[in-house]
Protein backbone atom coordinates (compact mmCIF):
# COMPACT_ATOMS: atom_id res chain seq x y z
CA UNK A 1 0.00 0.00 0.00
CA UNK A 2 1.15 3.53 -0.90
CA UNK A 3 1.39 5.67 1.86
CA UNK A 4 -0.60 9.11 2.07
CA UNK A 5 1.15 12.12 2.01
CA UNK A 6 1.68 13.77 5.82
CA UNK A 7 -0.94 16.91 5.69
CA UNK A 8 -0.69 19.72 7.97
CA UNK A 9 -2.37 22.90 9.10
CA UNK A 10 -1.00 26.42 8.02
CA UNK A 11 -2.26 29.91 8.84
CA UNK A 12 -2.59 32.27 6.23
CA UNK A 13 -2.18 34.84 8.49
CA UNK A 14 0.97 34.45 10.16
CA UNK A 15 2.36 31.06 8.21
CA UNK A 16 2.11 28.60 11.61
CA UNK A 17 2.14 24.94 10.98
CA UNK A 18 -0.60 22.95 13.22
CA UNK A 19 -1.02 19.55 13.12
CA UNK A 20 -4.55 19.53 13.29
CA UNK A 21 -7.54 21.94 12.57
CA UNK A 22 -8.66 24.39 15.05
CA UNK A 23 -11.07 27.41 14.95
CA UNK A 24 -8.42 29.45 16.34
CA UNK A 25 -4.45 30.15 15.29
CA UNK A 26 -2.40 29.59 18.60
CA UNK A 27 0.53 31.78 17.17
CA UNK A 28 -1.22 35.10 16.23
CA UNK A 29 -4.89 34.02 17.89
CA UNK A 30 -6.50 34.88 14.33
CA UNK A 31 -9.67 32.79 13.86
CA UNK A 32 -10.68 30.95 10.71
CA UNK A 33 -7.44 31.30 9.72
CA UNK A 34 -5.91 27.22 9.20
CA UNK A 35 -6.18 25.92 5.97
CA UNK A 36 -4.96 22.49 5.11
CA UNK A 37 -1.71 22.09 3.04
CA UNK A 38 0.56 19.02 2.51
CA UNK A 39 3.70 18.44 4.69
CA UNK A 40 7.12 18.75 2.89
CA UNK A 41 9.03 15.55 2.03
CA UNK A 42 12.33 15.28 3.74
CA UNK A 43 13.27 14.24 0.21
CA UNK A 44 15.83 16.61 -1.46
CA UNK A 45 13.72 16.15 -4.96
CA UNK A 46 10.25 17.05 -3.66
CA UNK A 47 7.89 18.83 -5.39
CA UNK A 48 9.05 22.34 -3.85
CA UNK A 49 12.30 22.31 -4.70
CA UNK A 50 12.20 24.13 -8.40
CA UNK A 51 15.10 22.69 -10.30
CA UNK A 52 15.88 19.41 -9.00
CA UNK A 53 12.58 17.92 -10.28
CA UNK A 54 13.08 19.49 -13.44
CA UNK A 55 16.75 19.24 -14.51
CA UNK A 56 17.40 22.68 -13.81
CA UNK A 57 20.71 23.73 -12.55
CA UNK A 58 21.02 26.39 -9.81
CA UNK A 59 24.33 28.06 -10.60
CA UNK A 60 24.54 31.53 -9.47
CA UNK A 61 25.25 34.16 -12.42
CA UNK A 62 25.52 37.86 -12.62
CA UNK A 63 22.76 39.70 -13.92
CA UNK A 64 24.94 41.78 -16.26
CA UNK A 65 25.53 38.46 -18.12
CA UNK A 66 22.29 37.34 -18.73
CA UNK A 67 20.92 38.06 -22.30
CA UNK A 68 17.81 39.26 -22.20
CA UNK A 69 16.86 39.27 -25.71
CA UNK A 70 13.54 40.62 -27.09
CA UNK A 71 10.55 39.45 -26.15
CA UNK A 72 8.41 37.30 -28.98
CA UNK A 73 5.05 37.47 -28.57
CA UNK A 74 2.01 35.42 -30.47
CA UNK A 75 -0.90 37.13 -32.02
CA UNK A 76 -4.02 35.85 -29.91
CA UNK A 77 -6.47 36.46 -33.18
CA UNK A 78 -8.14 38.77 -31.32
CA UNK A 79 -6.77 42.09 -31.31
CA UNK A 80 -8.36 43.53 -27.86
CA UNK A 81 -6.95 40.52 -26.07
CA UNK A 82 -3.59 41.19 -27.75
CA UNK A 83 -3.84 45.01 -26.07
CA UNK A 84 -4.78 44.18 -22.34
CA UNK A 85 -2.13 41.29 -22.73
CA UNK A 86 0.62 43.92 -23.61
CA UNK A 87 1.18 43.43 -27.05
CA UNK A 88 0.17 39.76 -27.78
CA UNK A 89 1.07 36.41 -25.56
CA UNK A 90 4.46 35.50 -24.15
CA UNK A 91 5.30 31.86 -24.38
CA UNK A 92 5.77 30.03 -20.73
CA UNK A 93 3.80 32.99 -19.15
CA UNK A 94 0.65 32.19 -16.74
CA UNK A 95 -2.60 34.13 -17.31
CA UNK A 96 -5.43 34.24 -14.73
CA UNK A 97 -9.23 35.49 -16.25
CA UNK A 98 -11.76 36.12 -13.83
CA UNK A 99 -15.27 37.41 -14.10
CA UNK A 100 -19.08 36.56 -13.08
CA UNK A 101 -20.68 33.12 -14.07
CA UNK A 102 -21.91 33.69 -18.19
CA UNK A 103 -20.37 36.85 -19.09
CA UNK A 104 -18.39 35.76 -21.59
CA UNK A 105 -14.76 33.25 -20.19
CA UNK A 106 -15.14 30.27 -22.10
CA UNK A 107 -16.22 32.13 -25.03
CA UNK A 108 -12.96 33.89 -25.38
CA UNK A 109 -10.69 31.86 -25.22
CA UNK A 110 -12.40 29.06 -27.07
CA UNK A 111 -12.44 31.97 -29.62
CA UNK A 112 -8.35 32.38 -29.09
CA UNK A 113 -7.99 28.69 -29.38
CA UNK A 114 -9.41 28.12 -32.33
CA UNK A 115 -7.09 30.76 -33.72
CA UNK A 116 -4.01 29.56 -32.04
CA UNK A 117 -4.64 26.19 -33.25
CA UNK A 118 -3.66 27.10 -36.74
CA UNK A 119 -0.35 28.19 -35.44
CA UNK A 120 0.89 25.96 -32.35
CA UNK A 121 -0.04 22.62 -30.16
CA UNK A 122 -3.14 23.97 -28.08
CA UNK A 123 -4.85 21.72 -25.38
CA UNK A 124 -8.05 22.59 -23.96
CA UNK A 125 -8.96 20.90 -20.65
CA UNK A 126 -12.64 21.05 -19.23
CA UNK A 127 -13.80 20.34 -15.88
CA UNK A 128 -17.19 21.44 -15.83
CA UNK A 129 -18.43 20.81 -19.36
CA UNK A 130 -18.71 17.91 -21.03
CA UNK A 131 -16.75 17.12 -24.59
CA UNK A 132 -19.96 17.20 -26.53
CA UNK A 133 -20.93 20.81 -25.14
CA UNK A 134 -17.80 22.31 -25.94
CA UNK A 135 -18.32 21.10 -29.56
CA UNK A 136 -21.83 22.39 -29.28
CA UNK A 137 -20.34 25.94 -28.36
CA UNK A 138 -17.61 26.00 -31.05
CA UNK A 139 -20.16 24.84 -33.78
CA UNK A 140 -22.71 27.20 -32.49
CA UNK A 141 -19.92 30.36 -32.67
CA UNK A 142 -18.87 28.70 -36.03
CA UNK A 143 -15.26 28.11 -35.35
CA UNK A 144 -12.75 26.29 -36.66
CA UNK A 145 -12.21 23.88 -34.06
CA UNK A 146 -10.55 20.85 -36.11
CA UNK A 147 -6.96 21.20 -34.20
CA UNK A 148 -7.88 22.28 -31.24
CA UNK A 149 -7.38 19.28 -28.58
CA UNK A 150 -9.71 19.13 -25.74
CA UNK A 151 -9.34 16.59 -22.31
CA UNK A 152 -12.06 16.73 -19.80
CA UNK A 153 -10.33 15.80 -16.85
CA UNK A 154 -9.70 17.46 -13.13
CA UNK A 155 -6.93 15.16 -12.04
CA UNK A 156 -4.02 17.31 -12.29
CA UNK A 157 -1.64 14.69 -12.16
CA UNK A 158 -3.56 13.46 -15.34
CA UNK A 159 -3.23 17.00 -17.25
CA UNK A 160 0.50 17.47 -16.71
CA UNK A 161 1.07 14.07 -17.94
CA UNK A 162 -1.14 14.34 -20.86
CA UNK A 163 0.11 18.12 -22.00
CA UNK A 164 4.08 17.49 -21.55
CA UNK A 165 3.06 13.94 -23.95
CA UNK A 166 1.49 16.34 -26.27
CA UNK A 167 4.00 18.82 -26.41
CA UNK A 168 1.77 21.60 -25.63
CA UNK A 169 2.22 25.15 -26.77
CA UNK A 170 -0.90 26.58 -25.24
CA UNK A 171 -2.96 25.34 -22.24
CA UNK A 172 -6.40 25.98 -21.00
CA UNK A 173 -7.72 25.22 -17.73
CA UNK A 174 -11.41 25.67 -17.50
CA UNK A 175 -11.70 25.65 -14.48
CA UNK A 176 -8.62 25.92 -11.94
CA UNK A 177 -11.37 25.45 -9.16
CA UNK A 178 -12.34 22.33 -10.38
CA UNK A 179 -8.58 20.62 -10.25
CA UNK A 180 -7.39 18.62 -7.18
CA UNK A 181 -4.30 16.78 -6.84
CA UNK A 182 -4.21 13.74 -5.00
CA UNK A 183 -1.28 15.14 -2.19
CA UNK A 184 -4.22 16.55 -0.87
CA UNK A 185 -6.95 14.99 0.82
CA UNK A 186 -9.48 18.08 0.59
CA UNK A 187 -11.94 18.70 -2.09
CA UNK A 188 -11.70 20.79 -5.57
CA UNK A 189 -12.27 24.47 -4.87
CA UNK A 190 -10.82 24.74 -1.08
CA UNK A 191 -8.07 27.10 -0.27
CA UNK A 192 -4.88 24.16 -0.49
CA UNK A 193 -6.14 22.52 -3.67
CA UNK A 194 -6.35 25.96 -5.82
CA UNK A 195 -3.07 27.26 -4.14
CA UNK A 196 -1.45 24.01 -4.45
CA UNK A 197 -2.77 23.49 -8.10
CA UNK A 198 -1.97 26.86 -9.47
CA UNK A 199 1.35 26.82 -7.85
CA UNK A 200 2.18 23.48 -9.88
CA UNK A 201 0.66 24.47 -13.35
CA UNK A 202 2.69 27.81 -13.16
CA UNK A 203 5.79 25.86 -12.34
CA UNK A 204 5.42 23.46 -15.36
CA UNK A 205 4.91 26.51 -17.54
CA UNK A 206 7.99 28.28 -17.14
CA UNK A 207 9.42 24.57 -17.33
CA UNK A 208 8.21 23.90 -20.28
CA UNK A 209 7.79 27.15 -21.69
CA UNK A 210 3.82 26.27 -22.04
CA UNK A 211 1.46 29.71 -22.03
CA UNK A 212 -1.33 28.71 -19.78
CA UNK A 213 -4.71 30.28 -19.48
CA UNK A 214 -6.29 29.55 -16.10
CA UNK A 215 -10.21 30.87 -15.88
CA UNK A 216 -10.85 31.48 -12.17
CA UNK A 217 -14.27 31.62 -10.64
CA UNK A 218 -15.33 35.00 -8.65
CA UNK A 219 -17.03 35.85 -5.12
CA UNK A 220 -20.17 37.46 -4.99
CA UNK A 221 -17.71 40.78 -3.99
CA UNK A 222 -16.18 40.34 -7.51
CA UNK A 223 -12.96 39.09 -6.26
CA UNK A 224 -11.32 36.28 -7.83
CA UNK A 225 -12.21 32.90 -5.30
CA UNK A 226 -9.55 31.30 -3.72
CA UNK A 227 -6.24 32.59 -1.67
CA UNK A 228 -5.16 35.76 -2.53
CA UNK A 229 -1.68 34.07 -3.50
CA UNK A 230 -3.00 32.60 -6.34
CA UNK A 231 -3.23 36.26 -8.10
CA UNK A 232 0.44 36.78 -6.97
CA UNK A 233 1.98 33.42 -8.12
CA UNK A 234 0.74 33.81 -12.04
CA UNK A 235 1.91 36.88 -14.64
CA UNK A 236 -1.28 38.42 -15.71
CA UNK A 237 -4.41 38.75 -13.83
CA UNK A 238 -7.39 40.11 -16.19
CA UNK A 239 -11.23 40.57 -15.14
CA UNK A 240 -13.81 39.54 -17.68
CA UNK A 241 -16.61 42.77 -16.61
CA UNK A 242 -19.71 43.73 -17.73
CA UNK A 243 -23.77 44.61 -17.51
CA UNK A 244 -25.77 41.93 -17.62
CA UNK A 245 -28.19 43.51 -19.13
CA UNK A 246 -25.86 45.03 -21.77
CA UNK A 247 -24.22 43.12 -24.79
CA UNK A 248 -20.98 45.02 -24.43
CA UNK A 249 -18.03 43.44 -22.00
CA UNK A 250 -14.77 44.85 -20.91
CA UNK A 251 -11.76 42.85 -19.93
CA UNK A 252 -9.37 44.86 -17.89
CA UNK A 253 -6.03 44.36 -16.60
CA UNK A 254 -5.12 44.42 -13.10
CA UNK A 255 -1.87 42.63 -13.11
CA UNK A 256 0.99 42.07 -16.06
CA UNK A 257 4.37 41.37 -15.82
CA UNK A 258 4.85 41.89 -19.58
CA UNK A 259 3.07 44.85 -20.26
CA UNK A 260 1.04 48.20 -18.72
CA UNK A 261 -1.68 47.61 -16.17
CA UNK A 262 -5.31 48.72 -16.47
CA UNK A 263 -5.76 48.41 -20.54
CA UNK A 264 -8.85 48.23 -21.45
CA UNK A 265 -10.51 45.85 -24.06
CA UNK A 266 -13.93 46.00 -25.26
CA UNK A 267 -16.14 43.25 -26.92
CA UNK A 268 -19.51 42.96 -28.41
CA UNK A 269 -21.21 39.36 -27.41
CA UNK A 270 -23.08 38.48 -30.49
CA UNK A 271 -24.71 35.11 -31.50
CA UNK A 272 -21.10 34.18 -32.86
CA UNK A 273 -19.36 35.13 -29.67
CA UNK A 274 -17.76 38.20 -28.60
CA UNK A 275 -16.70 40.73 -31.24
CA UNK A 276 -14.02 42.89 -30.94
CA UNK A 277 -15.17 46.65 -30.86
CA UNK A 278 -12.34 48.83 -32.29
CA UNK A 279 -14.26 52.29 -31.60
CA UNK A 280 -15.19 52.06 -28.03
CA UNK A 281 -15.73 56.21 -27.68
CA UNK A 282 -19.04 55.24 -29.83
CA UNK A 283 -20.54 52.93 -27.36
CA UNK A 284 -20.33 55.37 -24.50
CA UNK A 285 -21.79 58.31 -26.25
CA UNK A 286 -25.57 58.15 -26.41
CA UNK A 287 -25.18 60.95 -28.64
CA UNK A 288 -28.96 62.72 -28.15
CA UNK A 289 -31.04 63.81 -30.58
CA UNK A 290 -31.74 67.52 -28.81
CA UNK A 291 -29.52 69.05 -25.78
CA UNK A 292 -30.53 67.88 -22.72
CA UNK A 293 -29.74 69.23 -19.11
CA UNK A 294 -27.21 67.42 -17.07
CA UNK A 295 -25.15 65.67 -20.06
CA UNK A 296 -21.95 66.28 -20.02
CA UNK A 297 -18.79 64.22 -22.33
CA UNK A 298 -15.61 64.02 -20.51
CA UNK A 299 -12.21 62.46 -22.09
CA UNK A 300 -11.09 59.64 -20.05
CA UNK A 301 -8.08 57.64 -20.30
CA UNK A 302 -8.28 53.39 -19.66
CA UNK A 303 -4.39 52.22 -19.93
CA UNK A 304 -3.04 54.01 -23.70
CA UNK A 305 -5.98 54.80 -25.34
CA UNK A 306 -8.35 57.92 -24.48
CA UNK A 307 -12.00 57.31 -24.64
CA UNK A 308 -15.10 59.40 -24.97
CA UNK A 309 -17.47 59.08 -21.99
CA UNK A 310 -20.51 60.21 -21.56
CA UNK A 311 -21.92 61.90 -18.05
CA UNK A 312 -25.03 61.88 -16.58
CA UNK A 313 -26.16 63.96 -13.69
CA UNK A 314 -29.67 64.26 -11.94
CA UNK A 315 -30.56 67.14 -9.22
CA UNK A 316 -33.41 66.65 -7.96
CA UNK A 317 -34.88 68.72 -4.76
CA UNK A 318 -34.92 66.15 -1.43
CA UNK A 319 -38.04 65.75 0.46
CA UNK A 320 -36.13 63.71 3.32
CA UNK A 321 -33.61 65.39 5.70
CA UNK A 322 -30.78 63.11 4.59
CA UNK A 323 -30.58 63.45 0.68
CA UNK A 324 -29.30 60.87 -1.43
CA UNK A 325 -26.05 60.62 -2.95
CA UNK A 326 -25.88 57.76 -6.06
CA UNK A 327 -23.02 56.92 -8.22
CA UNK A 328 -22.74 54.19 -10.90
CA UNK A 329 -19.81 54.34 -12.20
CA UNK A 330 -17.63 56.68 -10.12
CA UNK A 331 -16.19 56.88 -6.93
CA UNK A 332 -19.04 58.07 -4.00
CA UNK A 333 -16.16 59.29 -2.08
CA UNK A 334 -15.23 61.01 -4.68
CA UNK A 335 -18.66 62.93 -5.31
CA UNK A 336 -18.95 63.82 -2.13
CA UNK A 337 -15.46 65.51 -2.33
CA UNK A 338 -16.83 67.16 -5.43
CA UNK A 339 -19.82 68.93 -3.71
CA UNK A 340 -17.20 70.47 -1.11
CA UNK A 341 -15.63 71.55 -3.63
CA UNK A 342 -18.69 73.43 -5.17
CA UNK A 343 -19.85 74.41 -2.18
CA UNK A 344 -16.70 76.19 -1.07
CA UNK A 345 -15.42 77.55 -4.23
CA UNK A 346 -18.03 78.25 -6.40
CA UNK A 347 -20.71 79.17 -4.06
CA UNK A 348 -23.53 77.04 -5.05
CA UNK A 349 -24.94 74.93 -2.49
CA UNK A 350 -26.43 71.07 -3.29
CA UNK A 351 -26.86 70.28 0.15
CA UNK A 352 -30.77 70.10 0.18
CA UNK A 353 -30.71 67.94 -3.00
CA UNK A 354 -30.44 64.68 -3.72
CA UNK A 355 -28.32 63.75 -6.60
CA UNK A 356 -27.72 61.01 -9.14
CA UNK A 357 -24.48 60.62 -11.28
CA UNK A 358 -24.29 57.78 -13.93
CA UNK A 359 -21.46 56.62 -16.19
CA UNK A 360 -22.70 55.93 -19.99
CA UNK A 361 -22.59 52.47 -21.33
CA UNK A 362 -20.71 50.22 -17.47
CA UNK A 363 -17.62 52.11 -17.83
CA UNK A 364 -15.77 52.68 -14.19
CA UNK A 365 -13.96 55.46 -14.12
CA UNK A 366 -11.12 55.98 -11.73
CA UNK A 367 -9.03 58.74 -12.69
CA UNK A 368 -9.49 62.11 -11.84
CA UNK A 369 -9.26 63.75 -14.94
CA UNK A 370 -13.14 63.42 -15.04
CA UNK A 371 -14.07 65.67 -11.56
CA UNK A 372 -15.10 68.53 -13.94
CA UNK A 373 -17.22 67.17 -16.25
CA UNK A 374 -18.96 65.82 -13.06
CA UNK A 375 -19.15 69.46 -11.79
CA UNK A 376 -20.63 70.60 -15.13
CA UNK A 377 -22.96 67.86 -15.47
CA UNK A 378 -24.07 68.35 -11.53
CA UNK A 379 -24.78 72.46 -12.90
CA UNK A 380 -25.82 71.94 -15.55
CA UNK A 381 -28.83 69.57 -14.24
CA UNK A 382 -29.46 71.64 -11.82
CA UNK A 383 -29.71 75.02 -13.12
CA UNK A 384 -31.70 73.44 -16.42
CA UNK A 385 -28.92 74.42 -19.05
CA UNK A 386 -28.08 72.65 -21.75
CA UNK A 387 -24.57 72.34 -22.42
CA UNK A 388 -23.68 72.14 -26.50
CA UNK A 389 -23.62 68.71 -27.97
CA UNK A 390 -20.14 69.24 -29.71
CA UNK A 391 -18.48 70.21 -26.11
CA UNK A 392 -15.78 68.35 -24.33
CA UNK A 393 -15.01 68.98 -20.82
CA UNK A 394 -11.86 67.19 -18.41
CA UNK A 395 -10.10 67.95 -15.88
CA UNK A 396 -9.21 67.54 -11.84
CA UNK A 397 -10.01 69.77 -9.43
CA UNK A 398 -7.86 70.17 -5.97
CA UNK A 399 -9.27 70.89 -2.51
CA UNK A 400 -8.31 74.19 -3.10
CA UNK A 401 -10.67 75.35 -6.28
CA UNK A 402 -7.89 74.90 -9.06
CA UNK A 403 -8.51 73.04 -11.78
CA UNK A 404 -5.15 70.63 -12.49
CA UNK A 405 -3.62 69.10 -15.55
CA UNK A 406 -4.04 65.86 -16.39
CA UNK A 407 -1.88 63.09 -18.20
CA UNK A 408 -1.75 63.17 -21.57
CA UNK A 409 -3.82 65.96 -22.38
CA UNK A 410 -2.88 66.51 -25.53
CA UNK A 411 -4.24 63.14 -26.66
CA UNK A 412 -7.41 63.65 -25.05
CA UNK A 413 -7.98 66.73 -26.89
CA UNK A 414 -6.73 65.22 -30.28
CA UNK A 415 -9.43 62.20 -29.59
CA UNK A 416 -12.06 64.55 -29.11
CA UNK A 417 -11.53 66.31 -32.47
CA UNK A 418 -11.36 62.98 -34.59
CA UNK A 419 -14.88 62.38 -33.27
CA UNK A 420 -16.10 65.69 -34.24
CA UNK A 421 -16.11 67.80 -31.20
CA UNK A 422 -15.70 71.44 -31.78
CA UNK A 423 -15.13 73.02 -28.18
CA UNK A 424 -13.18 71.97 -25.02
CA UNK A 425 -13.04 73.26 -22.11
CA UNK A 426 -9.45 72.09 -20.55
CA UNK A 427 -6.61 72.43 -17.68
CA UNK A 428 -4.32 75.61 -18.61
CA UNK A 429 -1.29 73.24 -18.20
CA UNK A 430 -2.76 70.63 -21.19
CA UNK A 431 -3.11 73.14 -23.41
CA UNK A 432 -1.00 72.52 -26.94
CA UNK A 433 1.19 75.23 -28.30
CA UNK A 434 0.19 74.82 -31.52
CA UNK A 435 -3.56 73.98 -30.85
CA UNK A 436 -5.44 71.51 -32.14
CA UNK A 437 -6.96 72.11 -35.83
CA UNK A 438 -11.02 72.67 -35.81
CA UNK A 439 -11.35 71.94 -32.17
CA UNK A 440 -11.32 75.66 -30.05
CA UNK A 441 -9.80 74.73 -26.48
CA UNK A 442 -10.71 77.07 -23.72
CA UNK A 443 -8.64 77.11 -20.99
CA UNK A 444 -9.57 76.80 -16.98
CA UNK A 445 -7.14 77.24 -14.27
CA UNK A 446 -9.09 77.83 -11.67
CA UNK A 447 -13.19 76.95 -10.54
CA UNK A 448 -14.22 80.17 -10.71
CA UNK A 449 -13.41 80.70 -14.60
CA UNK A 450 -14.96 76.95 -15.32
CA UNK A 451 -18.04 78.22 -13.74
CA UNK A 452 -18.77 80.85 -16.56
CA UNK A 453 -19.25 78.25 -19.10
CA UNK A 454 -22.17 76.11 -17.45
């Protein structure tokens, strides 16, 4: 008879080995804390040790005499994955995709897959569908599917094996809470079998120099399930977002070694899948028929490309002595911030009113470069003027009424001309010297001159 593998207790708060489960840590008396994780072998070659298990050596070298070399990247076949990614994929990198149950995982990358196939060894690996409704997905999307390998297994014993016999370029794991290995004597999903899983699959990529995709279920807080390690062991961590009442999805990232962090990629789910959307300004401009009061467009910025984004503001008069403040979209925190402002520096008081601000089309926007078009659209809804259709307003405002310059102003202001804007009001410090042909900037440097325009 084999023998099991010794299993032990460790906190994830302080790292204390118990030998059994307790409600309570007796280290750092954190409760809740012991998860169950295996025991390591007194072997020398055990699975932890990195480079004895895989032929590696461990000679020490100086970093000046390492070749770098350049970077190749492959071409995903879908251009807005190739953008949050950095650039396209890296071979032997790890790739984490998150997101709520049916907005749109599986559907991507059996969409990259199928393109991929045509170029390199691809294995897909399913452990909550079945063979047959994969192939129902792919046929219903209409994709070529005829290379692409699929395994519907959770053993992860049996998915190593099978990829390294394969010679996999390109691995899928669909999904990593449904893998267990057999060290461990707890059930797919728990805290030990996802950290111990991940940790293994990531180690057999850069062994093997395998790119593997790894589709991660979510909480109902929108975090990614499982130990918060997992997001640190792989090299990209991208959320799949979205309305679910809207068609349009977003995939943003929050993590990548190979590239710049918070890109932004937008999709179109259609009944073939998700379509890339190459214009995204369009989808978050509602673009009105008539002027309308509280509707202002701002210029945001979502990792290197500027976007067009539409605000919406709603002053109402409160018949309750504690007035409402709702965002969607936008940080409360912020708004409230926003009405000091307002209050204090330009003398107009919204503290009997209750007030509604809404981002066009699910965007979340986090910079700051959007606190003025807030302030306009707040005015402008509550004073019942219309501010022009072909107007463009960004900018932060400080604590102290002066309205700041943003980051990369001038290709903001270039974005809003291409899409036929003919006025923006703008930060005195992201002003061009040259100007911008057909688009007439005026400049803001403090409240008090914003004010006059709204």
């Amino acid at each position: 008879m084999v023998s099991k593998a010794k299993v032990i207790y460790s906190c994830r708060e302080c790292g204390a080995n118990a030998n059994k489960w307790s409600g309570q840590c007796q280290d750092c008396n954190a409760w809740n804390t012991l998860e169950e994780a295996s025991a390591p072998s007194s072997s020398k070659n055990n699975r932890f040790s990195g480079y004895a298990d895989q032929g590696l050596s461990a000679e020490v070298e100086n970093l000046s005499e390492i070749k770098s070399g350049q970077l190749t990247r492959i071409g995903s076949g879908l251009d807005e994955l190739d953008r949050v990614l950095g650039g396209g994929i890296v071979p032997g990198s790890a790739i984490l995709i998150g997101g709520d149950p049916g907005i749109g995982k599986s559907t991507l990358l059996l969409q990259t897959m199928a393109s991929l196939s045509q170029r390199t060894n691809t294995l897909y690996v399913s452990g909550e569908e079945s063979a047959q409704q994969v192939s129902m997905r792919a046929t219903r999307l209409q994709l070529q599917v005829d290379k692409v390998k699929i395994l519907c297994e959770i053993s992860l014993e049996t998915i190593l094996a099978t990829a390294e016999k394969l010679s996999s370029d390109v691995l899928v794991i669909d999904s990593i809470q449904t893998v267990f290995t057999d060290e461990l004597q707890s059930a797919p999903g728990s805290v030990g079998q996802v950290r111990e899983c991940a940790a293994r699959l990531v180690r057999f990529a850069k062994r093997t120099n395998t790119t593997i995709f790894l589709i991660g279920h979510v909480t109902k807080e929108g975090a990614i399930a499982g130990p918060r390690v997992l997001e640190h062991m792989v090299d990209s961590v991208l959320y799949f977002e979205g309305d679910s009442g809207s068609r349009f999805r977003m995939i943003r990232a929050i993590k990548n070694r190979f590239g710049a962090v918070n890109e932004l990629g937008v999709f179109a789910m259609t009944e073939k899948g998700l379509r890339e959307v190459s214009n995204p300004s369009a989808i978050f401009l509602s673009r009105h028929e008539q002027e309308v009061p509280g509707s202002v467009v701002m210029v945001t910025r979502e990792g290197s490309r500027p976007l067009l984004v539409e605000v919406q503001a709603l002053v109402d008069e409160s018949h309750s002595g504690n007035p409402r403040r709702v965002t969607v979209g936008m940080d409360q925190n912020r708004l409230a911030m926003l009405l000091a402002i307002l209050h204090r520096h330009g003398q107009c008081s919204l503290l009997d009113q209750d007030i509604f601000v809404n981002i066009v089309g699910g965007l979340r926007v986090m910079e700051t470069g959007g606190d003025l078009a807030v302030v306009a659209a707040l005015l402008s809804s509550f004073k019942s003027k219309n501010i022009a259709k072909d107007w463009v307003v960004f900018g932060e405002l400080g604590l102290s009424g002066e309205v700041r310059p943003v980051p990369n102003g001038e290709e903001r202001l270039r974005e809003a001309a291409k899409h036929g804007f003919k006025v923006a009001i703008a930060p005195k410090g992201n002003i061009p010297k040259g100007g911008i042909p057909g688009l007439e900037i005026k400049q803001v440097s403090i409240l008090r001159d914003a004010l006059e325009y709204f």
